[in-house]
C-alpha atoms as a PDB file:
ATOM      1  CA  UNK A   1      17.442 -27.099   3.067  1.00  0.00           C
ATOM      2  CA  UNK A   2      18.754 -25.141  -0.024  1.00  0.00           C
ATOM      3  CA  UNK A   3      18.440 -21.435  -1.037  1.00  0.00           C
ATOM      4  CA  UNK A   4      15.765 -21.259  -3.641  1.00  0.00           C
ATOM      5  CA  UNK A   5      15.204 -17.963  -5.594  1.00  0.00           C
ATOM      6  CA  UNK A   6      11.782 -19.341  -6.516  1.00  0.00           C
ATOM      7  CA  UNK A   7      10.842 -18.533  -2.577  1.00  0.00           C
ATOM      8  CA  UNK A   8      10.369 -15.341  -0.546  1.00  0.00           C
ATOM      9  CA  UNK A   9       9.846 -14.957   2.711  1.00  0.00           C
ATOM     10  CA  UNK A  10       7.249 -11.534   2.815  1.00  0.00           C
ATOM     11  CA  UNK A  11       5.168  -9.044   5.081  1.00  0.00           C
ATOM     12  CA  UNK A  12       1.485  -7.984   3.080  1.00  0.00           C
ATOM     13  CA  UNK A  13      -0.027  -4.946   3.961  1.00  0.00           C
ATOM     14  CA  UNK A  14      -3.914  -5.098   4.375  1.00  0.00           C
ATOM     15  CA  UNK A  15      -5.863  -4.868   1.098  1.00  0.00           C
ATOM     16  CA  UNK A  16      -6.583  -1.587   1.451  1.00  0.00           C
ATOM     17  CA  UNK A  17      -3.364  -0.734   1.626  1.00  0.00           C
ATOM     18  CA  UNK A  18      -2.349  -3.030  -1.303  1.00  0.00           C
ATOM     19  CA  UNK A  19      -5.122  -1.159  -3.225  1.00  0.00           C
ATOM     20  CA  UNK A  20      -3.799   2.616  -2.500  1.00  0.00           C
ATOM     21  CA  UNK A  21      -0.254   1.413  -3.372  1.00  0.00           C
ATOM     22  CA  UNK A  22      -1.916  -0.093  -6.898  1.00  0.00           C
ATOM     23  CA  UNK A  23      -3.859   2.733  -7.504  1.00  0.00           C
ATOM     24  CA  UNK A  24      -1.014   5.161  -8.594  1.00  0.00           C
ATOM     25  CA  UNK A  25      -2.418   5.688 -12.328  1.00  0.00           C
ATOM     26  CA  UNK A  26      -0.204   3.499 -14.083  1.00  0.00           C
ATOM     27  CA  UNK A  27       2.811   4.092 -11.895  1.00  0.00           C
ATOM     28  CA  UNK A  28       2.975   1.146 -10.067  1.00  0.00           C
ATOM     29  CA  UNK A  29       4.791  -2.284 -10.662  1.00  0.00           C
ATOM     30  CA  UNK A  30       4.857  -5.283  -8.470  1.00  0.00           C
ATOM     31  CA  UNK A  31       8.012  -6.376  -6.987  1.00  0.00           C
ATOM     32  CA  UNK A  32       9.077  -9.393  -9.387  1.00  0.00           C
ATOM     33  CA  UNK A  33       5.783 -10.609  -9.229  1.00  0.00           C
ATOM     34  CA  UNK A  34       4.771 -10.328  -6.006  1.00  0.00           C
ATOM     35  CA  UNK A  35       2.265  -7.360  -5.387  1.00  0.00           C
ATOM     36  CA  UNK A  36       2.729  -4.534  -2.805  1.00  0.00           C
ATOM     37  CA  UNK A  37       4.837  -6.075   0.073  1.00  0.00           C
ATOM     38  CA  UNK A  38       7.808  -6.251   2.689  1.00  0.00           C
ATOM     39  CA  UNK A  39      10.623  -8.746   1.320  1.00  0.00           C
ATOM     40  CA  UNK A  40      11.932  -9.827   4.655  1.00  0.00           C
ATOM     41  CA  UNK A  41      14.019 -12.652   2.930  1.00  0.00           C
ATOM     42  CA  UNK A  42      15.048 -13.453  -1.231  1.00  0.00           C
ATOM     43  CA  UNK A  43      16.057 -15.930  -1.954  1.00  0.00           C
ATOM     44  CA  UNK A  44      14.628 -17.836   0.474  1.00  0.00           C
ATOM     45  CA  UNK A  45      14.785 -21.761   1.943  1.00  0.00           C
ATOM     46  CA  UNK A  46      13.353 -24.260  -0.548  1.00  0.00           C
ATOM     47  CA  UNK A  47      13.103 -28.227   0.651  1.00  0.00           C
ATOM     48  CA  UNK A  48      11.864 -29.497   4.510  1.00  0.00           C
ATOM     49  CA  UNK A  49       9.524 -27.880   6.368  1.00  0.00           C
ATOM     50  CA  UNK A  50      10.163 -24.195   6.938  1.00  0.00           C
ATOM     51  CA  UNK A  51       7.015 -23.160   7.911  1.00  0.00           C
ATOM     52  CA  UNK A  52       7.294 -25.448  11.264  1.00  0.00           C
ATOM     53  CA  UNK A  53      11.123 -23.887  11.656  1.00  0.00           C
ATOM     54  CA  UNK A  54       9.793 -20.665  11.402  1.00  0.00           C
ATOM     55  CA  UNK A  55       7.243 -21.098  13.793  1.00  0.00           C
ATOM     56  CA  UNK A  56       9.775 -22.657  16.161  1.00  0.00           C
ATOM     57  CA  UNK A  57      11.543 -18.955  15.535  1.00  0.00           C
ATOM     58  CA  UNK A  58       8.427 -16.548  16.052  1.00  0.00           C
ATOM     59  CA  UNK A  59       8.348 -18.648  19.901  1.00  0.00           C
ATOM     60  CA  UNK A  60      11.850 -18.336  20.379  1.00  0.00           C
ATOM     61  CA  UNK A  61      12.387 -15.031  19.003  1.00  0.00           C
ATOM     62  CA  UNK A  62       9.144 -13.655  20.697  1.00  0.00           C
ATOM     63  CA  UNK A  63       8.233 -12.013  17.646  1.00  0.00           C
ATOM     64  CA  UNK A  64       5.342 -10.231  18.198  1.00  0.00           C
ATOM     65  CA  UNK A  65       2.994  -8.227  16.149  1.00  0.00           C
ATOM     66  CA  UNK A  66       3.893  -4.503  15.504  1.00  0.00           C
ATOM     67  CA  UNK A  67       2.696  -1.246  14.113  1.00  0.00           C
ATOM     68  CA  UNK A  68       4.051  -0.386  10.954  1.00  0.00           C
ATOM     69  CA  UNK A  69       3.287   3.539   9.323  1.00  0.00           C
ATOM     70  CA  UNK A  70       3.775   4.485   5.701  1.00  0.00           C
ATOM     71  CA  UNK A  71       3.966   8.100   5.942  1.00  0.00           C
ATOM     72  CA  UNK A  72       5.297   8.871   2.794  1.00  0.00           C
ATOM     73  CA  UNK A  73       6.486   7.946  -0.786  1.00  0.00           C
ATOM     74  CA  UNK A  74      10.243   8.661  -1.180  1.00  0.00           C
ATOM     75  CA  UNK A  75      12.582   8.655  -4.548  1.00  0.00           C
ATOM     76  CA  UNK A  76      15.698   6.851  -5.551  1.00  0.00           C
ATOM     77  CA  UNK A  77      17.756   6.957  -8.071  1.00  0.00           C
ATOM     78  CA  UNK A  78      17.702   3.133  -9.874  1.00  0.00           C
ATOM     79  CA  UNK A  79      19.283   2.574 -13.435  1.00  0.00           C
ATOM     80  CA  UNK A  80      20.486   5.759 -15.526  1.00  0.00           C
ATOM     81  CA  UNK A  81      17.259   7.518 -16.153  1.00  0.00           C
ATOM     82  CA  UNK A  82      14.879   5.709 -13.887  1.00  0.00           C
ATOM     83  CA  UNK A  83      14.209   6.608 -10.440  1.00  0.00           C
ATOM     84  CA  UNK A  84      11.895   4.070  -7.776  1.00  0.00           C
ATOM     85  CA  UNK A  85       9.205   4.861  -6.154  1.00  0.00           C
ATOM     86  CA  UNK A  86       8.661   3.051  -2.318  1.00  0.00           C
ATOM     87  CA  UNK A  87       7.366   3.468   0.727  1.00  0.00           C
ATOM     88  CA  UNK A  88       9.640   2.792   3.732  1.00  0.00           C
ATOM     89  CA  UNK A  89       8.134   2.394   6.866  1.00  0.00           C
ATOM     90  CA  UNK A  90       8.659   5.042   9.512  1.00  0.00           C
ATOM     91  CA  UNK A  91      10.023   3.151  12.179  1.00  0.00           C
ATOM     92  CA  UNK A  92      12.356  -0.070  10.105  1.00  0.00           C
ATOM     93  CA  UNK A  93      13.489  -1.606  13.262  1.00  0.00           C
ATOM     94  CA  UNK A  94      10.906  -4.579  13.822  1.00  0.00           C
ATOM     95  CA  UNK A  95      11.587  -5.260   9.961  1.00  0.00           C
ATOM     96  CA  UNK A  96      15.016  -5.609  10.977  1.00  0.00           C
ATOM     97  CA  UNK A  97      14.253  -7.714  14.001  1.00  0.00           C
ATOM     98  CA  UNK A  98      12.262 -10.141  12.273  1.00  0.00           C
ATOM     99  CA  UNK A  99      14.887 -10.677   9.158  1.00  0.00           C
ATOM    100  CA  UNK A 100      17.843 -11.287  11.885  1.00  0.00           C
ATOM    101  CA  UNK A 101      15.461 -13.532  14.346  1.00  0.00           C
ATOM    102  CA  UNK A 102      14.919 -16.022  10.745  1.00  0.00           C
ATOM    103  CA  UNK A 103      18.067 -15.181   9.308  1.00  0.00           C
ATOM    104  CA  UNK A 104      19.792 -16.760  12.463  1.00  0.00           C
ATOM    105  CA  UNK A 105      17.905 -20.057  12.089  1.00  0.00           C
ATOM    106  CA  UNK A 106      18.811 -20.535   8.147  1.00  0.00           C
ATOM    107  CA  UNK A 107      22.585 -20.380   7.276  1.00  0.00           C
ATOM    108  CA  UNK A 108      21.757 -20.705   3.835  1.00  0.00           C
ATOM    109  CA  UNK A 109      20.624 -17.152   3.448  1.00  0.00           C
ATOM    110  CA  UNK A 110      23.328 -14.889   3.937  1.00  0.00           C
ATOM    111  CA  UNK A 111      21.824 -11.723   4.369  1.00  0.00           C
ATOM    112  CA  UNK A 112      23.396  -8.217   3.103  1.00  0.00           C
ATOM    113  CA  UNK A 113      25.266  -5.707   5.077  1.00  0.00           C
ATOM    114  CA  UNK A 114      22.282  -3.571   4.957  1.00  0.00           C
ATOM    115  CA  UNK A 115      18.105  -3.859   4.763  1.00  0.00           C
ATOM    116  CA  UNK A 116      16.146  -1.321   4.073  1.00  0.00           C
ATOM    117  CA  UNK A 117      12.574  -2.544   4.522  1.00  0.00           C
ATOM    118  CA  UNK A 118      10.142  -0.857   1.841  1.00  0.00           C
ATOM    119  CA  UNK A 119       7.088  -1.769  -0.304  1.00  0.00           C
ATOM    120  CA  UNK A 120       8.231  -0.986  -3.976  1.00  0.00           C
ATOM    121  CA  UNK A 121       5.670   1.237  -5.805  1.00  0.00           C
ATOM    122  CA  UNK A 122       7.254   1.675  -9.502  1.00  0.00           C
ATOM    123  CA  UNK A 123       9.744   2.700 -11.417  1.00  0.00           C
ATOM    124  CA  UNK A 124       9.749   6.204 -13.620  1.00  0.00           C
ATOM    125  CA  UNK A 125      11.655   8.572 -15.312  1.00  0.00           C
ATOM    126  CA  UNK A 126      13.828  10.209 -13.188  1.00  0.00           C
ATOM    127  CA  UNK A 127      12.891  13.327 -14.493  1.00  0.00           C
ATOM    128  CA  UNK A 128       9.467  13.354 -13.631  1.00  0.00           C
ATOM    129  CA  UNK A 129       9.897  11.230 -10.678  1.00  0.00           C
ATOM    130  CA  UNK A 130       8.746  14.437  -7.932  1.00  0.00           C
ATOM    131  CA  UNK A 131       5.797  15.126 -10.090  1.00  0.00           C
ATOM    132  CA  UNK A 132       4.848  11.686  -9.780  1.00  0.00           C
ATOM    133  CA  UNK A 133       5.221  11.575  -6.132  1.00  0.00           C
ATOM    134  CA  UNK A 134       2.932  14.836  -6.224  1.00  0.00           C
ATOM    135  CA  UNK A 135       0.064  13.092  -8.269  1.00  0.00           C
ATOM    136  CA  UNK A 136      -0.165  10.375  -6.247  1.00  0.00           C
ATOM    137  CA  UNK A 137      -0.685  12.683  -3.195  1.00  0.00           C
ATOM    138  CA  UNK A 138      -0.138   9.655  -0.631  1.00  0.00           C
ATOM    139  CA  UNK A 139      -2.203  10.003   2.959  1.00  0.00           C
ATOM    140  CA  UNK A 140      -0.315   7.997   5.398  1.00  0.00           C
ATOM    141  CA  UNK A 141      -1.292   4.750   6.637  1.00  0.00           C
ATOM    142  CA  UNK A 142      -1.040   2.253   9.440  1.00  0.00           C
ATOM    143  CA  UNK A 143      -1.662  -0.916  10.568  1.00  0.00           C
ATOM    144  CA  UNK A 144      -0.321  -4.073  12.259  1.00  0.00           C
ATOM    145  CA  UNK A 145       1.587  -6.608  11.121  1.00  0.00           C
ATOM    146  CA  UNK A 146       0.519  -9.958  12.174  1.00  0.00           C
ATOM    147  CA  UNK A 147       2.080 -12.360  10.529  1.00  0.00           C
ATOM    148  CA  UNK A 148       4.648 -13.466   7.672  1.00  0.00           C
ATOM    149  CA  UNK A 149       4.181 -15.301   4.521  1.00  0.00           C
ATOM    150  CA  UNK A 150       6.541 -17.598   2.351  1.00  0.00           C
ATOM    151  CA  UNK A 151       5.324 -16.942  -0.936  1.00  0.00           C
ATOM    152  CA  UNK A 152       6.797 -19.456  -4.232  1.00  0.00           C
ATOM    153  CA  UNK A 153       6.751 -18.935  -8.069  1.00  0.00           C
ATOM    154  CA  UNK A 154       4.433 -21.085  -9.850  1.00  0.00           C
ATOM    155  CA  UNK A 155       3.859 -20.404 -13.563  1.00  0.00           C
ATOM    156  CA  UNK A 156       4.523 -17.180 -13.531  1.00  0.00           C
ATOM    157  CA  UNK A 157       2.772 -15.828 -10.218  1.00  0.00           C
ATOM    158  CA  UNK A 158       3.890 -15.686  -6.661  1.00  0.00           C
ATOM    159  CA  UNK A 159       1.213 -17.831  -4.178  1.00  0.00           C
ATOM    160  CA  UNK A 160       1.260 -17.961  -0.419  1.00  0.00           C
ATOM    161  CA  UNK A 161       2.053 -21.722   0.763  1.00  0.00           C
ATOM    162  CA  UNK A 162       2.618 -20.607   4.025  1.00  0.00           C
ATOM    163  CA  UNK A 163       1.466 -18.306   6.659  1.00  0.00           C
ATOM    164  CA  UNK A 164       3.498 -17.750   9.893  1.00  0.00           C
ATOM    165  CA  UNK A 165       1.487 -16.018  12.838  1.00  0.00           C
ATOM    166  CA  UNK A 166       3.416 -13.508  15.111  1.00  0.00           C
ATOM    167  CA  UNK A 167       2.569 -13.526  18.877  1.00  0.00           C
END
């Protein structure tokens, strides 16, 4: 096993919620590539079979499936004009669990200090960052998580080549 930056480890919301995050009149970017989503772990594990190790983890772990509520879109300051727009999720901790439970089973990634679970919405001018948030007028949403996804680069896009159920 290796650390390959051409791999992420990711939660997706639920297309609807994919499609309100998208539909922020011209706001929005993907993360990298990758559409609306949680990165759990970048880079990831390239080489062997991770899905089967991960699965081995979900068991071991009991990693089950959780709630997860996007109540609002917050503002931070990113490069010298530019502010980010993302939406953390009101309660972080099973993000957390899940990164340590898989985090423990690959020494390759070393995880930072820190994680602060989000899906990315955009980037804008830091100046008109609030009015932003007010135009897009988000209406919280929920739903469950149910499983993870280790997502690779090909030619340019991200694809799923894996898809890890929670219990």
């Amino acid at each position: 096993l290796f650390k390959d930056y051409s791999q992420a480890l990711v939660v997706t919301p639920p297309k609807e919620v994919k499609e309100k995050v998208l539909g922020g009149d011209g706001y929005t970017v993907s993360s990298g590539g990758w559409g609306p989503c949680f990165i759990v772990m970048w880079p990831f594990v390239g080489g062997g079979e991770v899905g089967d190790i991960l699965r081995e983890a979900v068991q071991r772990n009991d990693l089950k499936k959780y709630p997860v509520s996007l109540d609002e879109v917050k503002v931070a300051s990113w490069h010298d004009s530019t502010a980010l727009l993302y939406l953390p999720p009101v309660d972080p901790a099973p993000f957390i669990d899940l990164r340590k439970a898989f985090s423990d089973v690959f020494p390759v990634f070393t995880p930072r200090d820190s994680y602060a679970p989000h899906i990315r919405m955009g980037t804008v001018s830091r100046r008109t960052a609030q009015t932003v948030v007010k135009t897009l007028a988000w209406e919280p949403v929920s739903f469950e998580v149910a499983q993870v996804h280790v997502i690779k680069e090909r030619m340019g896009r991200y694809d799923v080549i894996d898809s890890i159920e929670l219990l």
